[in-house]
Protein backbone atom coordinates (compact mmCIF):
# COMPACT_ATOMS: atom_id res chain seq x y z
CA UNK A 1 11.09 42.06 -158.62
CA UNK A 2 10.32 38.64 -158.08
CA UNK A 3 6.72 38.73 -159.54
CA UNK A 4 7.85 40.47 -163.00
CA UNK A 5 10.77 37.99 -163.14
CA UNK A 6 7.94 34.75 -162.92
CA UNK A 7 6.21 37.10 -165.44
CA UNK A 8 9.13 37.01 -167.80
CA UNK A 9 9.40 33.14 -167.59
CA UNK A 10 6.68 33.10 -169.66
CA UNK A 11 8.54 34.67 -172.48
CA UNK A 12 11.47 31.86 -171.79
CA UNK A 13 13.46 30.77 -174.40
CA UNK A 14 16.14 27.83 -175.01
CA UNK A 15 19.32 27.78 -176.10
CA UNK A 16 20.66 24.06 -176.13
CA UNK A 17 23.92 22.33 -174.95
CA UNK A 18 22.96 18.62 -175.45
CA UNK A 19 19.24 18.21 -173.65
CA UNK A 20 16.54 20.22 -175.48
CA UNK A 21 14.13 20.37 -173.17
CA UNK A 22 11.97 22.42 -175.81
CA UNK A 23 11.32 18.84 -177.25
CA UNK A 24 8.31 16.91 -176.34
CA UNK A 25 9.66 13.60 -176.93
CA UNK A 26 12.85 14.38 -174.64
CA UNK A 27 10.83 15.77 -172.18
CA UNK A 28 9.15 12.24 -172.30
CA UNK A 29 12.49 10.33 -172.20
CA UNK A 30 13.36 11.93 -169.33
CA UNK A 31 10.30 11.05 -167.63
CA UNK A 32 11.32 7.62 -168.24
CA UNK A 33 14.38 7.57 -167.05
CA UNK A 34 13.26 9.64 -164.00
CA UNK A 35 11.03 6.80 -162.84
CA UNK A 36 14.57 4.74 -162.26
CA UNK A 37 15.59 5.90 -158.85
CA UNK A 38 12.00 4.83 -157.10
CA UNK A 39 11.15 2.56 -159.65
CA UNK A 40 10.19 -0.11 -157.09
CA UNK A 41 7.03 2.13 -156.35
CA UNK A 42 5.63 1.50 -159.23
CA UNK A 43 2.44 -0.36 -159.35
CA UNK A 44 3.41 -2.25 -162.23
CA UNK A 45 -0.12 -2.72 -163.48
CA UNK A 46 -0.52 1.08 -163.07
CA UNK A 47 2.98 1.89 -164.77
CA UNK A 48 2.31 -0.50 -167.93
CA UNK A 49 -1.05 1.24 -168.55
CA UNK A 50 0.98 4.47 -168.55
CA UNK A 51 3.31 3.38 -170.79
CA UNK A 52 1.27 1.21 -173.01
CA UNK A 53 -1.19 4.19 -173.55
CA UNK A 54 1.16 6.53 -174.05
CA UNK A 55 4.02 4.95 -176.37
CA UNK A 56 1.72 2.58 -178.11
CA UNK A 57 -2.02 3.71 -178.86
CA UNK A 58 -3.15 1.98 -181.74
CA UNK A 59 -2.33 -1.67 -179.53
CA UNK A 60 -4.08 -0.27 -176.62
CA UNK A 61 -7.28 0.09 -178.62
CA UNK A 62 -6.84 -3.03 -179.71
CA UNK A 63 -6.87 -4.55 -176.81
CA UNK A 64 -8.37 -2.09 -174.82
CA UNK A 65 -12.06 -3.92 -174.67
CA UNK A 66 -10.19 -7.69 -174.34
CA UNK A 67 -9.09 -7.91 -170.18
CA UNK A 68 -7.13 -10.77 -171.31
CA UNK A 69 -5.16 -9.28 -173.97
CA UNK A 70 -5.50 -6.13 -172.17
CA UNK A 71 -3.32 -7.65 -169.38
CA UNK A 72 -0.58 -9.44 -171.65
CA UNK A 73 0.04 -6.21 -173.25
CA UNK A 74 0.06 -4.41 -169.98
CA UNK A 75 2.25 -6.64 -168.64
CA UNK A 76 4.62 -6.86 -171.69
CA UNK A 77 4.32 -2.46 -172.11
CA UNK A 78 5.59 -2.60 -168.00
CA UNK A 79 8.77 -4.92 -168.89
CA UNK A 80 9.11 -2.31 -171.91
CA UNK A 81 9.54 0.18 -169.46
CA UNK A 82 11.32 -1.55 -166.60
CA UNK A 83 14.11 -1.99 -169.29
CA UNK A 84 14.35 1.30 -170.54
CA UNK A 85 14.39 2.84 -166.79
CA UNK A 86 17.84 3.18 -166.06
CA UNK A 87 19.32 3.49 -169.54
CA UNK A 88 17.37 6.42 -169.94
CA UNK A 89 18.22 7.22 -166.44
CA UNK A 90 22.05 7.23 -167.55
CA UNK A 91 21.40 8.82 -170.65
CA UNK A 92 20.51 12.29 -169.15
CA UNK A 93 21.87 12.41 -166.00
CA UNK A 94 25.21 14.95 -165.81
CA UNK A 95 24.08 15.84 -169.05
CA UNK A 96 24.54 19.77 -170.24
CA UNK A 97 21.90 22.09 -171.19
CA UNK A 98 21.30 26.13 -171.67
CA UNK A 99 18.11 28.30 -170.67
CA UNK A 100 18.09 31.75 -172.72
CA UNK A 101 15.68 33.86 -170.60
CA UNK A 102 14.73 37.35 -170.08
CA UNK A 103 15.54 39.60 -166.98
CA UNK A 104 15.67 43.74 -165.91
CA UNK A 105 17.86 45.35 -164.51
CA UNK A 106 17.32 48.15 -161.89
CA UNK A 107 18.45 51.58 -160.95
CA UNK A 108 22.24 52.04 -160.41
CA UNK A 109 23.44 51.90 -157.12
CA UNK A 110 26.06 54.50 -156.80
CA UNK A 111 27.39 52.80 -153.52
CA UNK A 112 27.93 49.51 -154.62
CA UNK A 113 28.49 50.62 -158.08
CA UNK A 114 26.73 48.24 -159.54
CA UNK A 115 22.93 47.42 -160.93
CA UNK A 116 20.46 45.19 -159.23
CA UNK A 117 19.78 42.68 -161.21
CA UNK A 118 16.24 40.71 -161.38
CA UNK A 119 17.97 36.64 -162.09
CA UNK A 120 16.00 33.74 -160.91
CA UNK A 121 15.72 32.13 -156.96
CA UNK A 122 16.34 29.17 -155.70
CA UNK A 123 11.85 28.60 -155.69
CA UNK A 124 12.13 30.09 -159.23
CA UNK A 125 11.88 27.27 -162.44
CA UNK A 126 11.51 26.58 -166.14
CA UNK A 127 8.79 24.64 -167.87
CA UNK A 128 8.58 22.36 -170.19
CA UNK A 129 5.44 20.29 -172.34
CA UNK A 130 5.95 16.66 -172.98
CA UNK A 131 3.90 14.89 -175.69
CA UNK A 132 2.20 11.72 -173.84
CA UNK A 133 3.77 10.32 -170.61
CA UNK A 134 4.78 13.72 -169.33
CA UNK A 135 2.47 16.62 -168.73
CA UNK A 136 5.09 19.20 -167.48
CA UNK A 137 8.56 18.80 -166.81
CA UNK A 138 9.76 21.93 -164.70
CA UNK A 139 13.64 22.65 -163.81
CA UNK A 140 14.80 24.36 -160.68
CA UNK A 141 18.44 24.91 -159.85
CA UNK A 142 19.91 23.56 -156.46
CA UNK A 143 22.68 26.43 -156.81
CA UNK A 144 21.12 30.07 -157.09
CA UNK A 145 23.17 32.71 -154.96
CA UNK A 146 23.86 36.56 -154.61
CA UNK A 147 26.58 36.80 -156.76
CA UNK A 148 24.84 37.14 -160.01
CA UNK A 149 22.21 39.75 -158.18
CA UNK A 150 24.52 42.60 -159.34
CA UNK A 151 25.64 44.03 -162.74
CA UNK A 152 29.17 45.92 -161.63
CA UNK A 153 30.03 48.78 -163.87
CA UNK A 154 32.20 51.82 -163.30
CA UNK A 155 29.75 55.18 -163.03
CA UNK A 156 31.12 56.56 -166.43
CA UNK A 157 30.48 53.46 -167.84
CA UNK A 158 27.11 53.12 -166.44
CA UNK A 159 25.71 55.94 -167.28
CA UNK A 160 25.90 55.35 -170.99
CA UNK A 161 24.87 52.10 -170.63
CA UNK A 162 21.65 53.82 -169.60
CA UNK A 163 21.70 56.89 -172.11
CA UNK A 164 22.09 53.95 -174.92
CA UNK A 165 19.02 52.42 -174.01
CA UNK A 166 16.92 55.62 -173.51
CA UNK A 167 14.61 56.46 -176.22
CA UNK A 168 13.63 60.17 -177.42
CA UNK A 169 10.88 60.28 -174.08
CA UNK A 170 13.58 59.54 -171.76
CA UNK A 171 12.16 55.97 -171.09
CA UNK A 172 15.14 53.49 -170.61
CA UNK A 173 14.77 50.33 -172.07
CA UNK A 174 15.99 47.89 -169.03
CA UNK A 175 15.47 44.41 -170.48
CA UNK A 176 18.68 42.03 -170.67
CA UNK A 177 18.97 38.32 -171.32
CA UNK A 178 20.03 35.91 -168.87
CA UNK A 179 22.11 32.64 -169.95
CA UNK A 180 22.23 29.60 -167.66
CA UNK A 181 24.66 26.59 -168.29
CA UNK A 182 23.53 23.71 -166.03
CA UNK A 183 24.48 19.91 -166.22
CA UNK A 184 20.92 17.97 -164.98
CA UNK A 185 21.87 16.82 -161.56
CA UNK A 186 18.61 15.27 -160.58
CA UNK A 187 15.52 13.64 -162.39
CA UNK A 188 12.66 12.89 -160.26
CA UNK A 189 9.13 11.41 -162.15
CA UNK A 190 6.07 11.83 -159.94
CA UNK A 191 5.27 8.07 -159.23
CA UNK A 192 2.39 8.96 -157.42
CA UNK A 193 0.91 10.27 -160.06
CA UNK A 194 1.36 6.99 -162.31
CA UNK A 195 0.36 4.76 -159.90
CA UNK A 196 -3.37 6.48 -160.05
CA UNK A 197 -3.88 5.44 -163.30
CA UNK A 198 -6.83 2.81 -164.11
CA UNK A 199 -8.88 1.59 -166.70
CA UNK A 200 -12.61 0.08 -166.82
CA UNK A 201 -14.63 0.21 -170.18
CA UNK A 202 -17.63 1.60 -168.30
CA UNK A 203 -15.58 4.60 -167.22
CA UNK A 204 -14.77 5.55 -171.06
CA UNK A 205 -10.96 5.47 -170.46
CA UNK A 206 -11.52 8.03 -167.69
CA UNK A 207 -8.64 8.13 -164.81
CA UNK A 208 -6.03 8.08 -167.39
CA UNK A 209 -3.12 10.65 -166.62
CA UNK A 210 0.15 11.94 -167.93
CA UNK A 211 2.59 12.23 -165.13
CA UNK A 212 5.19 14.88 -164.77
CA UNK A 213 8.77 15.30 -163.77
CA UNK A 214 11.18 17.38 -161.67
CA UNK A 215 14.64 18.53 -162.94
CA UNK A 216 17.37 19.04 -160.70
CA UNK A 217 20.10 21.34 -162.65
CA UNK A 218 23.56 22.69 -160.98
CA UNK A 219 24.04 26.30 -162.46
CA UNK A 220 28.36 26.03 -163.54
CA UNK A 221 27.81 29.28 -165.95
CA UNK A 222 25.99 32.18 -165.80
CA UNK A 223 26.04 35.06 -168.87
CA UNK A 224 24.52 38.54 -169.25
CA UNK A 225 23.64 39.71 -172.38
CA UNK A 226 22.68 42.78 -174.09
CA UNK A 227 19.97 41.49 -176.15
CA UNK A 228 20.96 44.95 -178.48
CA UNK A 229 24.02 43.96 -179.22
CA UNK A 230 23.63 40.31 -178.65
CA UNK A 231 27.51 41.34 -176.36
CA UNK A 232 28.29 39.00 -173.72
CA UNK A 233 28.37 42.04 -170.94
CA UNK A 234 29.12 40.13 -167.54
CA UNK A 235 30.16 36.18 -166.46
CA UNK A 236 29.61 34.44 -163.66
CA UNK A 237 31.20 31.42 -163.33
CA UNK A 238 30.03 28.61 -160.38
CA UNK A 239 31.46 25.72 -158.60
């Protein structure tokens, strides 16, 4: 189950609250303000390179071949970002969002009288493309539990769930669609990963590097949906 469900994450898609991660230039945003909480890791020469290359490329090569202006606008691009840190920070933290994705469900337990159902795990997440200073931007959630494993349905019930999705071969069509509700909890930029950038002209701009980030998001709504019918078929609501 859990390989076909990371093969279905693939196929993610987004359904938005206010923070479209499906946005490249959000996705960069919140690498910005992720950088706040450990921003005093930052090499600052490192981090202004970053953020000079990134946000403003036709003054980097401008100044590029010039160590002198090169450094000013380092230096400036760094106080740039030192500013922006925490607003951004503010901006997206507690902030709501949706992911639309696609799960199965299995064969009905008559015991339990309910179907398995194939939702993410806590080592499960989404991914996300920025455009310059963020490579990836993946979300976990800090909150996955049992309680949305199972699709409870009475056996009558059940069963034509299952004849309704059977075509003329008998093959059951067992794909649903999974709707998460999350407020971001947690932003976390790799710093690491910034502070390795570096420029020399005789390296042709080599050791230049997006970073990436790490969303925290706290699950408060979960719905199932019969991607048939487009019919909300099950809730599961989370502290």
């Amino acid at each position: 189950m859990k390989k076909l469900f990371f093969a279905i994450l693939a196929l993610v898609s987004i359904v938005f609250a206010d923070v479209n991660f499906d946005n490249p230039n959000v996705v960069d945003e919140i690498g910005i303000g992720g950088t706040y909480p450990n921003f005093k890791l930052l090499d600052p020469h490192a981090a202004g390179l970053w953020f000079l290359r990134a946000e403003y490329p036709a003054k980097w090569d401008r100044v590029k071949d010039d160590e002198f202006e090169q450094h000013d606008a380092i230096q400036s691009a760094f106080k740039t970002l030192k500013s922006l840190a925490k607003p951004k920070y503010d901006e997206y933290i507690n902030q709501k969002s949706s992911i639309l994705t696609g799960i199965r469900f299995g064969r009905y337990d008559f015991k339990s009288h309910s179907f398995p159902l194939d939702v993410i795990g806590k080592n499960s997440f989404f991914k996300f493309d920025g455009k310059r200073l963020i490579s990836t931007l993946k979300v976990y959630f800090d909150n996955t539990g049992d309680e949305e494993k199972k699709l409870y349905m009475p056996v009558k019930e059940a069963k034509t769930f299952v004849e309704q999705r059977k075509n003329s071969d008998g093959w059951v069509d067992r794909e649903l669609d999974a709707k998460y509700y999350f407020r971001i909890k947690k932003i976390k930029t790799n710093i690491n990963k910034i502070n390795e950038n570096e420029y020399t002209p005789d390296t042709w701009g080599q050791g230049y590097e997006p970073s990436d980030v790490t969303v925290i998001g706290h699950i408060y709504k979960i719905e199932i949906i019969d991607p048939k019918t487009n019919k909300v078929i099950a809730t599961f609501n989370k502290k």
